[in-house]
C-alpha atoms as a PDB file:
ATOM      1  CA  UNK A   1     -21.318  23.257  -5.540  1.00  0.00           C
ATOM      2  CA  UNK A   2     -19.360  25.679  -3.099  1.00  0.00           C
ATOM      3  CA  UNK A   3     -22.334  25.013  -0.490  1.00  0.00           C
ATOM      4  CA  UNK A   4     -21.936  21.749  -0.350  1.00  0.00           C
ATOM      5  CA  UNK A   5     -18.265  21.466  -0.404  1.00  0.00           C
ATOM      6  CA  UNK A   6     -18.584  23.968   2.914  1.00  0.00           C
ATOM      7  CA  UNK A   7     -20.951  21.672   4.183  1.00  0.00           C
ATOM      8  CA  UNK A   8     -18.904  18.456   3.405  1.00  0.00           C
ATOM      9  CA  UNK A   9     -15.668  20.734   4.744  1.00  0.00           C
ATOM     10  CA  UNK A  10     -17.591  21.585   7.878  1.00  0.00           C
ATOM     11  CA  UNK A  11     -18.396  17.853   8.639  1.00  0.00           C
ATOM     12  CA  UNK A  12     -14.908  16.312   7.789  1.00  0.00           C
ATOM     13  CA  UNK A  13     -12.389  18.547   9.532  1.00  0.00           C
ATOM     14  CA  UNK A  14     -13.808  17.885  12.776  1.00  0.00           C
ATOM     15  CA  UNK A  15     -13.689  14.324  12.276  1.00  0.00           C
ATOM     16  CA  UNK A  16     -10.508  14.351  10.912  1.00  0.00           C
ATOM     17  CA  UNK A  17      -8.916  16.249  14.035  1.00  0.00           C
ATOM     18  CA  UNK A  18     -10.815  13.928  16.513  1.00  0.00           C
ATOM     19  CA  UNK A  19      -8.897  11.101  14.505  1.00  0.00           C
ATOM     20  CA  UNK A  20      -5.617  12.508  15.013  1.00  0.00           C
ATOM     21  CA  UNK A  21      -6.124  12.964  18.529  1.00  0.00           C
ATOM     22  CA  UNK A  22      -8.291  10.266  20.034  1.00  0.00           C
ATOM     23  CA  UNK A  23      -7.363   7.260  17.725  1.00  0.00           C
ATOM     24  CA  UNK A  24      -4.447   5.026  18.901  1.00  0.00           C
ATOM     25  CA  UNK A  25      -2.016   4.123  16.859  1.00  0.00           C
ATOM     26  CA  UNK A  26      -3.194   1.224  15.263  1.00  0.00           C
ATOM     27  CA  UNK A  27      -6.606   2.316  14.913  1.00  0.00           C
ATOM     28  CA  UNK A  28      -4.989   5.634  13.850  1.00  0.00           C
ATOM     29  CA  UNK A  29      -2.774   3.258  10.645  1.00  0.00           C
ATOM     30  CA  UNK A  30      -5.956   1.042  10.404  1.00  0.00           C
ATOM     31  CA  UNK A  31      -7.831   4.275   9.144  1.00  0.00           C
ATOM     32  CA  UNK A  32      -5.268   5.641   7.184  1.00  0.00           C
ATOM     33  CA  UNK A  33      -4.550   2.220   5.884  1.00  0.00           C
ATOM     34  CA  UNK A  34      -8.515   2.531   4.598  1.00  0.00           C
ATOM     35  CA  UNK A  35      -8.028   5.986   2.999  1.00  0.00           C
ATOM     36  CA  UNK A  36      -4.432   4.439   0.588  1.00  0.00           C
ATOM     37  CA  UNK A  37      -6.404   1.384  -0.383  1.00  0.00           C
ATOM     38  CA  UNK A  38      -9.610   3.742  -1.614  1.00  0.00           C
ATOM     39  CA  UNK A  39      -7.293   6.279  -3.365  1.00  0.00           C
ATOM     40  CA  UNK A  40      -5.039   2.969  -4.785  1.00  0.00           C
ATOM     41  CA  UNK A  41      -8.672   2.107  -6.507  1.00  0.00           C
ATOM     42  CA  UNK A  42      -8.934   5.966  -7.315  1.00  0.00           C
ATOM     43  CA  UNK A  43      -5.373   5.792  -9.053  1.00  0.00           C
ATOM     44  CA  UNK A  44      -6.347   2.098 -11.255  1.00  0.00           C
ATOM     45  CA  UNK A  45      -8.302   4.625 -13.776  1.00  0.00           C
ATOM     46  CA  UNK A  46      -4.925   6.439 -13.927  1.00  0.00           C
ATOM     47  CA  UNK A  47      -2.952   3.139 -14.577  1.00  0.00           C
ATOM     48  CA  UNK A  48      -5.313   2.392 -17.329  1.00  0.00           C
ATOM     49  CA  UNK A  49      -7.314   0.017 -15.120  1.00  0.00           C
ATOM     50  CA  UNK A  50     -10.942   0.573 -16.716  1.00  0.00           C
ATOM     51  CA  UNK A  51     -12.933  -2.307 -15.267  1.00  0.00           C
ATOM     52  CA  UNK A  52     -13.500  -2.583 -11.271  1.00  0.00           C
ATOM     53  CA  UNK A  53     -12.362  -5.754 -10.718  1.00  0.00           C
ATOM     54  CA  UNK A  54      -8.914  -4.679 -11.996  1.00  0.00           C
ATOM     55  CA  UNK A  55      -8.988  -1.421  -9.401  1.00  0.00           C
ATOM     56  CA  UNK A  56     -10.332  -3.698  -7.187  1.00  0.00           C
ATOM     57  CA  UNK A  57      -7.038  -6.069  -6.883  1.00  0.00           C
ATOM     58  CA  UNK A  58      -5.078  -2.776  -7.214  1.00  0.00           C
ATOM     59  CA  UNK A  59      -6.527  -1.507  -3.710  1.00  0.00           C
ATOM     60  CA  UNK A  60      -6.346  -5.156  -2.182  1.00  0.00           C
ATOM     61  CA  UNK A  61      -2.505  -5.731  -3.137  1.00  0.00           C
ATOM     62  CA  UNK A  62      -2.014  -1.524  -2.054  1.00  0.00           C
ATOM     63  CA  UNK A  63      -3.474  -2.934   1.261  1.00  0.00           C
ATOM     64  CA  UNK A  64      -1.501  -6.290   1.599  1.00  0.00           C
ATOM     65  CA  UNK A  65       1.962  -4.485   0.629  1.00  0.00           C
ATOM     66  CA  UNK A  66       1.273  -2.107   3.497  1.00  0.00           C
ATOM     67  CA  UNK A  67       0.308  -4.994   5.865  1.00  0.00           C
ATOM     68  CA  UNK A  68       3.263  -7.103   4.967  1.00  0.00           C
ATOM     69  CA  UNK A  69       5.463  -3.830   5.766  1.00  0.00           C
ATOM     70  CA  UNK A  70       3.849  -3.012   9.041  1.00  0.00           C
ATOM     71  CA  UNK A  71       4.012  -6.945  10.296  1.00  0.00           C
ATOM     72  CA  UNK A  72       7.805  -6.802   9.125  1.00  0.00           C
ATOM     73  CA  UNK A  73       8.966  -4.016  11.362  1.00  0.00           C
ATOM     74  CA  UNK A  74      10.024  -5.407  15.131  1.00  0.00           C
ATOM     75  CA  UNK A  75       8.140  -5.710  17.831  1.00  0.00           C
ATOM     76  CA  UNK A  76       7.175  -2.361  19.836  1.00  0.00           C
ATOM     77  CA  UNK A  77      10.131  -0.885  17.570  1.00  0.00           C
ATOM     78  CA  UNK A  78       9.116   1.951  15.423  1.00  0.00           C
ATOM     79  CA  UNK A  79      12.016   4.005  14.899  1.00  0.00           C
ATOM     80  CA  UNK A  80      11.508   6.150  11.637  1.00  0.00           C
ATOM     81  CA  UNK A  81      15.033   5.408  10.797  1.00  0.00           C
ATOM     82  CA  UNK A  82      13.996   1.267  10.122  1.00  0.00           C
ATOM     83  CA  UNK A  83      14.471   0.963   6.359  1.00  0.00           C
ATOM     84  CA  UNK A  84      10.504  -0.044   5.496  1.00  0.00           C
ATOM     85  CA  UNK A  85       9.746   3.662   7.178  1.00  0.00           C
ATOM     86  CA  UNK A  86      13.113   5.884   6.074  1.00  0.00           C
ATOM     87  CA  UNK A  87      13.026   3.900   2.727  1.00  0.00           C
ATOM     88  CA  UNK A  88       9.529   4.813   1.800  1.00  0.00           C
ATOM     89  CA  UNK A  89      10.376   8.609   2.965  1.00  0.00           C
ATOM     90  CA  UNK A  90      13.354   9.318   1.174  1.00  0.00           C
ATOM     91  CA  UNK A  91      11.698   7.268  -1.879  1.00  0.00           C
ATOM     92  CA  UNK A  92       8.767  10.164  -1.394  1.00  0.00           C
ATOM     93  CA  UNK A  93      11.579  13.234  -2.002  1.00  0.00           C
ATOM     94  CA  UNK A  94      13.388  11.402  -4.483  1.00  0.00           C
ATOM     95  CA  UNK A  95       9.535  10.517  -6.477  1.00  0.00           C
ATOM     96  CA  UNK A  96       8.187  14.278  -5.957  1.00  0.00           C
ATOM     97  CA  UNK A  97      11.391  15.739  -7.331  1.00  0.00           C
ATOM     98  CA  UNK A  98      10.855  13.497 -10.430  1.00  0.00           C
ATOM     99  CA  UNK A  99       6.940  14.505 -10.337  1.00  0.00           C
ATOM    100  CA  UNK A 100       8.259  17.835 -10.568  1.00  0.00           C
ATOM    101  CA  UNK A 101      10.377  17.644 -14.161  1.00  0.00           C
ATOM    102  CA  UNK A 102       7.122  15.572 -15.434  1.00  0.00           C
ATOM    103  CA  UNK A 103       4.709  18.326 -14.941  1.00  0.00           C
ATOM    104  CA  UNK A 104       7.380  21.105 -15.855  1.00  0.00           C
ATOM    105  CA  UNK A 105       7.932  19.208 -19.089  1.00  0.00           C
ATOM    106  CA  UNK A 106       4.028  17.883 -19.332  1.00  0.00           C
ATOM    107  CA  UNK A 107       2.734  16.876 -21.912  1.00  0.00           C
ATOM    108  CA  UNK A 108       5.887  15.655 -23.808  1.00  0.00           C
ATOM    109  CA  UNK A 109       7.301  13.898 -20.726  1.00  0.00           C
ATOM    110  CA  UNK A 110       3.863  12.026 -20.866  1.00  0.00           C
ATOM    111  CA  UNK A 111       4.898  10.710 -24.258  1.00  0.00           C
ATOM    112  CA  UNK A 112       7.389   8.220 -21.928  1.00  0.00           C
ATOM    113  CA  UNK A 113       4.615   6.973 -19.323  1.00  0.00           C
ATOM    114  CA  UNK A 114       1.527   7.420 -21.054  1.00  0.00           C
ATOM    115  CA  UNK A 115       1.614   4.188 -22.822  1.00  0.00           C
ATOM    116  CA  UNK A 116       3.062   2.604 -19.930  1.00  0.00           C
ATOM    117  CA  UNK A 117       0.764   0.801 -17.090  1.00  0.00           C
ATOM    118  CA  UNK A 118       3.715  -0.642 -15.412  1.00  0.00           C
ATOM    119  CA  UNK A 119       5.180   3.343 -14.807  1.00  0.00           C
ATOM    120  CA  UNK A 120       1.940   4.325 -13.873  1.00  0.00           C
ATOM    121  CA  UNK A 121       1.535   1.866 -11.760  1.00  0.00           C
ATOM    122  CA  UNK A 122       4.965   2.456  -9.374  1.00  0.00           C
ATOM    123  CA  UNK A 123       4.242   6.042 -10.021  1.00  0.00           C
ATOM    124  CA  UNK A 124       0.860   4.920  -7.753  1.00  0.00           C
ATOM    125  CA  UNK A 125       2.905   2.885  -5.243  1.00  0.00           C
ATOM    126  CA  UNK A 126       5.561   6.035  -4.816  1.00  0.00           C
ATOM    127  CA  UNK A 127       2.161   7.999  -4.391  1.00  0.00           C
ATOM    128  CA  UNK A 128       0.163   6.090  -1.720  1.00  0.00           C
ATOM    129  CA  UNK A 129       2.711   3.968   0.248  1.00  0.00           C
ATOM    130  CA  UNK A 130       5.016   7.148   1.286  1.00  0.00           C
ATOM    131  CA  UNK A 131       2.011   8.626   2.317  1.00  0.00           C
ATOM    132  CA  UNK A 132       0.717   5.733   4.449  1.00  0.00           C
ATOM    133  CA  UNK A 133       3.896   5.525   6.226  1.00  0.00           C
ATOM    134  CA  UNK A 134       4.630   9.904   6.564  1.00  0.00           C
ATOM    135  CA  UNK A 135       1.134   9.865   8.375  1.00  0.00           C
ATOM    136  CA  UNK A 136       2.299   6.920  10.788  1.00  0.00           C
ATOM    137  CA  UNK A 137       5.654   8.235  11.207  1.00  0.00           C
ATOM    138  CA  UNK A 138       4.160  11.724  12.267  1.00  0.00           C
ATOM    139  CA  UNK A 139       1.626  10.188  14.901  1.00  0.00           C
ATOM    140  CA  UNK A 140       3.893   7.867  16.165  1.00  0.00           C
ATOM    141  CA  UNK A 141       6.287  10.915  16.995  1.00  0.00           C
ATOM    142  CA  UNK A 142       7.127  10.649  20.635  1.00  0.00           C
ATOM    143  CA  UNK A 143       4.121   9.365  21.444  1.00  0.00           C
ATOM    144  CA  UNK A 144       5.858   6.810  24.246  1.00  0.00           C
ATOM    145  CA  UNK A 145       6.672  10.399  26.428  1.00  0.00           C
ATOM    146  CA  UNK A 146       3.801  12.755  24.962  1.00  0.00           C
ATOM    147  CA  UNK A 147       0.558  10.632  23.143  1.00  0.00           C
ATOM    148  CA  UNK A 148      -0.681  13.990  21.422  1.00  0.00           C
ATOM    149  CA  UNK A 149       3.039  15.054  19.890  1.00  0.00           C
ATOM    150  CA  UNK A 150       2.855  13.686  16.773  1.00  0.00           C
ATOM    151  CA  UNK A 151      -1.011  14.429  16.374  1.00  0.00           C
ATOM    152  CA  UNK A 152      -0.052  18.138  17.116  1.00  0.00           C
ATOM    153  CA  UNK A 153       2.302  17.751  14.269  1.00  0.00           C
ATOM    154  CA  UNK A 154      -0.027  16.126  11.774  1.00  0.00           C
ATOM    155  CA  UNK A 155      -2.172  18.789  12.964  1.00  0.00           C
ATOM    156  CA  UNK A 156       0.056  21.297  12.016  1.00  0.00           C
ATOM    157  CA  UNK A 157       0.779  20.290   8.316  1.00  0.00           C
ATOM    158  CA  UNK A 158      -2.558  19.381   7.509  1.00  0.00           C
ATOM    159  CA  UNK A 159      -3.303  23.319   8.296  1.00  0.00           C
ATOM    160  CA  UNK A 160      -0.948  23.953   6.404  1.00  0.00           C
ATOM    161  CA  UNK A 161      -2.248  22.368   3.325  1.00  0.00           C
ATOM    162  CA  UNK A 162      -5.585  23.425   3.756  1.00  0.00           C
ATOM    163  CA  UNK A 163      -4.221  27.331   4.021  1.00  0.00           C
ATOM    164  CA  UNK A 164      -2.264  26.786   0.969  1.00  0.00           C
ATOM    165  CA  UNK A 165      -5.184  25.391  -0.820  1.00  0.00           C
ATOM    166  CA  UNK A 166      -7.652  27.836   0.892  1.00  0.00           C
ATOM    167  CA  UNK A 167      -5.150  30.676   0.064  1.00  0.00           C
ATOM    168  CA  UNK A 168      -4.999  29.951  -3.106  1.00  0.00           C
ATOM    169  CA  UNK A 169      -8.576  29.401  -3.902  1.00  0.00           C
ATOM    170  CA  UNK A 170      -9.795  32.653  -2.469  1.00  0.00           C
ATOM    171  CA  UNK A 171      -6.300  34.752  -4.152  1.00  0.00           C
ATOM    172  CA  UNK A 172      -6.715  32.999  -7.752  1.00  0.00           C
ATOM    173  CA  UNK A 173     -10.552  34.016  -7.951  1.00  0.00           C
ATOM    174  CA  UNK A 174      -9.943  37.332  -6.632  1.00  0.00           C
ATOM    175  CA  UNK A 175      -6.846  38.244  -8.524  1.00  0.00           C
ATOM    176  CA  UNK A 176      -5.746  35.148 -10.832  1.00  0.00           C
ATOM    177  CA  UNK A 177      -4.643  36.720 -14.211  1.00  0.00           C
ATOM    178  CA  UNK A 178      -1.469  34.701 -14.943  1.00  0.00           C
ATOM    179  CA  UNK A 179      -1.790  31.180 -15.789  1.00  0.00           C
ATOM    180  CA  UNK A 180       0.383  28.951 -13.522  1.00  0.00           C
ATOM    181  CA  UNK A 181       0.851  25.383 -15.628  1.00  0.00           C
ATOM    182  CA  UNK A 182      -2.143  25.807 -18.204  1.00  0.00           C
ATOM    183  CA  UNK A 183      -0.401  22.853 -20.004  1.00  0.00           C
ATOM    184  CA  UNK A 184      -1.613  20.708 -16.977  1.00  0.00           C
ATOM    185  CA  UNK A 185      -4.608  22.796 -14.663  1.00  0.00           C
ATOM    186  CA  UNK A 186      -5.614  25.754 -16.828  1.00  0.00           C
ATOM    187  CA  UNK A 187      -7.239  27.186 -13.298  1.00  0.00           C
ATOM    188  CA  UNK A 188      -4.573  27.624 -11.503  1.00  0.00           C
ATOM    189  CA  UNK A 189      -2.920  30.721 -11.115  1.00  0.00           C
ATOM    190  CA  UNK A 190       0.219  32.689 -10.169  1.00  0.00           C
ATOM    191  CA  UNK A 191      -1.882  34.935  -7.838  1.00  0.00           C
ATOM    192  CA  UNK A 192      -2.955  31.939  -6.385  1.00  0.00           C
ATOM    193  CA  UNK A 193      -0.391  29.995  -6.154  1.00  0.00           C
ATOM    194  CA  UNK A 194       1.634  32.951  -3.986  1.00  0.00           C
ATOM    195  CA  UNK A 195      -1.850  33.947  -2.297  1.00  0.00           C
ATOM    196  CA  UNK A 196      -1.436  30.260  -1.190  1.00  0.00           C
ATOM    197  CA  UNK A 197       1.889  30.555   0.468  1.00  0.00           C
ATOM    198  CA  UNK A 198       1.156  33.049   2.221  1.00  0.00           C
ATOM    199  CA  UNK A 199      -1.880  31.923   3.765  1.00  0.00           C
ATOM    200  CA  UNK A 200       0.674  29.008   5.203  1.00  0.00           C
ATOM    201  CA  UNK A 201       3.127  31.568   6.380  1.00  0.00           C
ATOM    202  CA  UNK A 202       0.648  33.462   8.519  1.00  0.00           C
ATOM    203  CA  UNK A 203      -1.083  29.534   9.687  1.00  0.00           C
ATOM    204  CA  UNK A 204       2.692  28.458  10.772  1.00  0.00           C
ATOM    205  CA  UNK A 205       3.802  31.726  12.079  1.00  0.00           C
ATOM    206  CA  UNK A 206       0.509  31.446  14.561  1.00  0.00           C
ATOM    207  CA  UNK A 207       0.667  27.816  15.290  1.00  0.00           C
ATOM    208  CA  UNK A 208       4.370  27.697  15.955  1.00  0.00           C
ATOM    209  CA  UNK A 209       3.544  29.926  18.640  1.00  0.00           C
ATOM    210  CA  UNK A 210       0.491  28.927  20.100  1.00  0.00           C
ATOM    211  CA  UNK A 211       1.213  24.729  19.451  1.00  0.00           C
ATOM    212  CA  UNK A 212       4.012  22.937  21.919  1.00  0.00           C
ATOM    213  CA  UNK A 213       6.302  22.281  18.531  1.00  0.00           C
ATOM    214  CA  UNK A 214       9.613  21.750  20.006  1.00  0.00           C
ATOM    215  CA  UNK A 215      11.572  22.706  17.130  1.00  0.00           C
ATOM    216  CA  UNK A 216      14.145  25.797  16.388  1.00  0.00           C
ATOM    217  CA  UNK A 217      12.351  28.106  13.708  1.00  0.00           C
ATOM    218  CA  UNK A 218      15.056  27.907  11.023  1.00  0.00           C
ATOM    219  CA  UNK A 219      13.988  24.248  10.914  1.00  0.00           C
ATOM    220  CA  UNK A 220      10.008  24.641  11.280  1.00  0.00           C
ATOM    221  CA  UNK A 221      10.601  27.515   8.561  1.00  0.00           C
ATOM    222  CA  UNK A 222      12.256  25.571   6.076  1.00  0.00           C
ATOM    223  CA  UNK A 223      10.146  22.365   6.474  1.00  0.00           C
ATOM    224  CA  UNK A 224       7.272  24.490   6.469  1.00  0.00           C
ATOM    225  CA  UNK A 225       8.030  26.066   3.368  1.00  0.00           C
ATOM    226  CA  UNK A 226       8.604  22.803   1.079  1.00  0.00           C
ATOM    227  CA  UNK A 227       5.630  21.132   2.440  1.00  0.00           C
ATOM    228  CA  UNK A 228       3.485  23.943   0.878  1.00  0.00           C
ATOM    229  CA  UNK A 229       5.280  24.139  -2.341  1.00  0.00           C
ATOM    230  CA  UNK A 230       5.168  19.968  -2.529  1.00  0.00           C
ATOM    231  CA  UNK A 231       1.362  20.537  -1.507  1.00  0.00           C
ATOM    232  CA  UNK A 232       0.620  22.831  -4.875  1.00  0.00           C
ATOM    233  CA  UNK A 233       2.910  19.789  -6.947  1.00  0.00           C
ATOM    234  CA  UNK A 234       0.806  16.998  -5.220  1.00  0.00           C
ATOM    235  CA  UNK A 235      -1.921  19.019  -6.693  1.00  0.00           C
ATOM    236  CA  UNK A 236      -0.271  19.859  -9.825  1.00  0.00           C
ATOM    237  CA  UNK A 237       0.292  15.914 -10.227  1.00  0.00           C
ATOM    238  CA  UNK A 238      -2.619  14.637  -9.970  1.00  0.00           C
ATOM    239  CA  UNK A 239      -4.443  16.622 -12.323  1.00  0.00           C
ATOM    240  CA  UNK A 240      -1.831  15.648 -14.992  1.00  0.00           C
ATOM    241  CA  UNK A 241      -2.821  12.445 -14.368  1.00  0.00           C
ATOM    242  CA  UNK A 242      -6.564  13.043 -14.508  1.00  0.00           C
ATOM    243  CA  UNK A 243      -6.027  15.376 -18.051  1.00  0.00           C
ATOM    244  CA  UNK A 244      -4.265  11.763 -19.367  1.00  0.00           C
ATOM    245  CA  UNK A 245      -7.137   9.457 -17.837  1.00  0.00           C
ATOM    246  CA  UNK A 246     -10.020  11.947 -19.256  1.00  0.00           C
ATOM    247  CA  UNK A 247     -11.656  12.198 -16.410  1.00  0.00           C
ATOM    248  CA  UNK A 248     -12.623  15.526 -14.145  1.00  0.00           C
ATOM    249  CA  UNK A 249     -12.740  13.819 -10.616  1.00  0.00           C
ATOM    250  CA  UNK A 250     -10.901  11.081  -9.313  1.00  0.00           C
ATOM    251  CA  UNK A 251     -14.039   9.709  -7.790  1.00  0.00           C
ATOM    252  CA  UNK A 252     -17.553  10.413  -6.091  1.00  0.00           C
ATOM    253  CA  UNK A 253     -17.147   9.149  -2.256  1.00  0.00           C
ATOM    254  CA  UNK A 254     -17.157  12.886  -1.335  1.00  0.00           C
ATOM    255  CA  UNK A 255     -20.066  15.250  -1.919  1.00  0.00           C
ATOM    256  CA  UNK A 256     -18.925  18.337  -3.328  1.00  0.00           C
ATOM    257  CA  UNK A 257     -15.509  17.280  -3.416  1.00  0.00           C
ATOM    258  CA  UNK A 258     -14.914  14.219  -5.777  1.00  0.00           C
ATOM    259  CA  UNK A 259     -12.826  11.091  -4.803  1.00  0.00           C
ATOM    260  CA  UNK A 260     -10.265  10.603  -1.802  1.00  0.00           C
ATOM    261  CA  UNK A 261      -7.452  11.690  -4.392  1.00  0.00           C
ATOM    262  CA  UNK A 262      -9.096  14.733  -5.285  1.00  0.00           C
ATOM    263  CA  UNK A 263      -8.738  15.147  -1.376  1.00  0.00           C
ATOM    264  CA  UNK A 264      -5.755  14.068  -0.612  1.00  0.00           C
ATOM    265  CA  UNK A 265      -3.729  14.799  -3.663  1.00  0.00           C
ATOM    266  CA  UNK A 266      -2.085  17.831  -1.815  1.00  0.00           C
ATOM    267  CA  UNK A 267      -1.054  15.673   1.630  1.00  0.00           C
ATOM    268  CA  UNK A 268       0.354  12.801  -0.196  1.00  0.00           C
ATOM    269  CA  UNK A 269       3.157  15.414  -1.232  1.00  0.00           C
ATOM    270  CA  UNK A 270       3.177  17.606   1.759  1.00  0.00           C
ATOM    271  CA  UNK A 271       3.015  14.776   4.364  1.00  0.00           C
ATOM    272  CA  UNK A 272       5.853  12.570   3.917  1.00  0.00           C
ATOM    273  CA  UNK A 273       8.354  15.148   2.476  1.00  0.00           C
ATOM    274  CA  UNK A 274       7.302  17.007   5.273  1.00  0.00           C
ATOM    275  CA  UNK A 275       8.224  13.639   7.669  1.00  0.00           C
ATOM    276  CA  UNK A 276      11.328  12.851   6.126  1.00  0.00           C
ATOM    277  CA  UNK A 277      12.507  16.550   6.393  1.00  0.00           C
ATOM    278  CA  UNK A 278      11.550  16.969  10.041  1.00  0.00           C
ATOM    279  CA  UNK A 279      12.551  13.408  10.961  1.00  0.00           C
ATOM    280  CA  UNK A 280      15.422  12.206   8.806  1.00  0.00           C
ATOM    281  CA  UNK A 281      16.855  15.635   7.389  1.00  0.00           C
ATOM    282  CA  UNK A 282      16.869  17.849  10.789  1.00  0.00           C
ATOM    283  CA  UNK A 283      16.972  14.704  12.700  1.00  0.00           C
ATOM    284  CA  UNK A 284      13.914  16.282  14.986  1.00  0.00           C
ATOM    285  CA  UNK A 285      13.345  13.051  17.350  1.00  0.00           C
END
């Protein structure tokens, strides 16, 4: 298992980084456009969706809402303060601070959503659509004056995410003794869980100063620092979902790793309260 998670790792992250860099744009949303309508099939098994026609439409009307937003936005306008982009980002904080009392209070807060598709359903759309549009926010940052600002930035948070989850990996099976939310992910770990934040600090500390982020560091630090901690509740979230749904892995596209969510799960947290702190909050433009 952990040699073929390398290998997948080892394989990906290139990929991913030539993506951020090299890809336009549009071919840049086009992709990530892909990625939300795979995990919106991922998340129909959380909705109660059990047949794949059902997750089918779910991914197909993901991918349609997002197309209808991106064609309603003016022409060679992308401000992130137009309300289909600021909406979805302050709809992301306001959705992972109410994530946060469901897994603090899991499993009796699942007694009001379990039975629910409807809530699981918009608890998909606050999921995947925030995401889509933190991602295009970030690239699209300055990229009229500098093209590779806003991949720098991605850059940067997706490092970020991987430390914490690194971090927190290597901490929790070296020192994990004090269960973190057993209620939800019975692995997880305290140890962990602060081996993880630090991992970030040291990755931000050396990319703020090697990486042209034009940004004070009372701003990059406190960005910075709820990213990670929204990263762990991303992670947190999703596997109260998956304990609900009965299943392990949110799919089997990647070898070693399970589905897109299983991926992901961290960034759709990270990224676009990370966006709408940096763009909306600090006003970094």
């Amino acid at each position: 298992m952990l040699k073929s998670r390398l290998l997948t790792a080892f394989i990906l992250i290139p990929l991913v980084i030539a993506a951020l860099f090299w890809l336009p744009p549009v071919g840049f949303a086009m992709t990530t456009l892909a990625i939300c309508m795979l995990a919106a099939w991922e998340w129909g098994q959380f909705a109660g969706f059990a047949s794949a026609s059902q997750r089918i439409w779910m991914a197909l009307l993901c991918g349609l809402l997002l197309v209808l937003m991106m064609f309603s936005l003016p022409a060679y306008q992308h401000s992130v303060h137009l309300p289909q982009i600021a909406g979805s980002l302050w709809a992301a904080l306001a959705w992972w601070c109410g994530a946060l009392l469901l897994v603090l209070s899991y499993p009796v807060s699942a007694k009001f959503w379990r039975d629910s598709r409807p809530a699981r359903v918009i608890f998909g759309v606050l999921t995947i659509v925030p995401f889509f549009w933190g991602m295009v926010a970030l690239r699209q940052y300055h990229y009229e004056t500098d093209s590779f600002a806003g991949a720098w930035w991605l850059l940067y948070v997706l490092l970020l995410v991987w430390g914490a989850d690194s971090g927190a990996y290597m901490f929790g099976r070296l020192f994990g003794k004090h269960k973190l939310a057993p209620k939800v992910s019975p692995g997880k770990t305290w140890e962990g869980f602060f081996g993880g934040l630090l991992t970030s600090a040291i990755i931000a500390g050396l990319f703020g100063l090697l990486a042209p982020l034009n940004i004070t560091v009372s701003a990059l630090l406190a960005c910075s620092i709820v990213a990670a901690l929204a990263s762990v509740l991303g992670d947190l979230t999703e596997s109260m979902f998956k304990r609900e749904a009965g299943i392990k892995d949110s799919g089997h596209w990647i070898p070693g790793h399970g589905g897109i969510l299983d991926r992901i799960d961290s960034l759709t947290a990270a990224v676009p309260v990370f966006a709408c702190l940096l763009l909306l909050v600090f006003g970094t433009l």
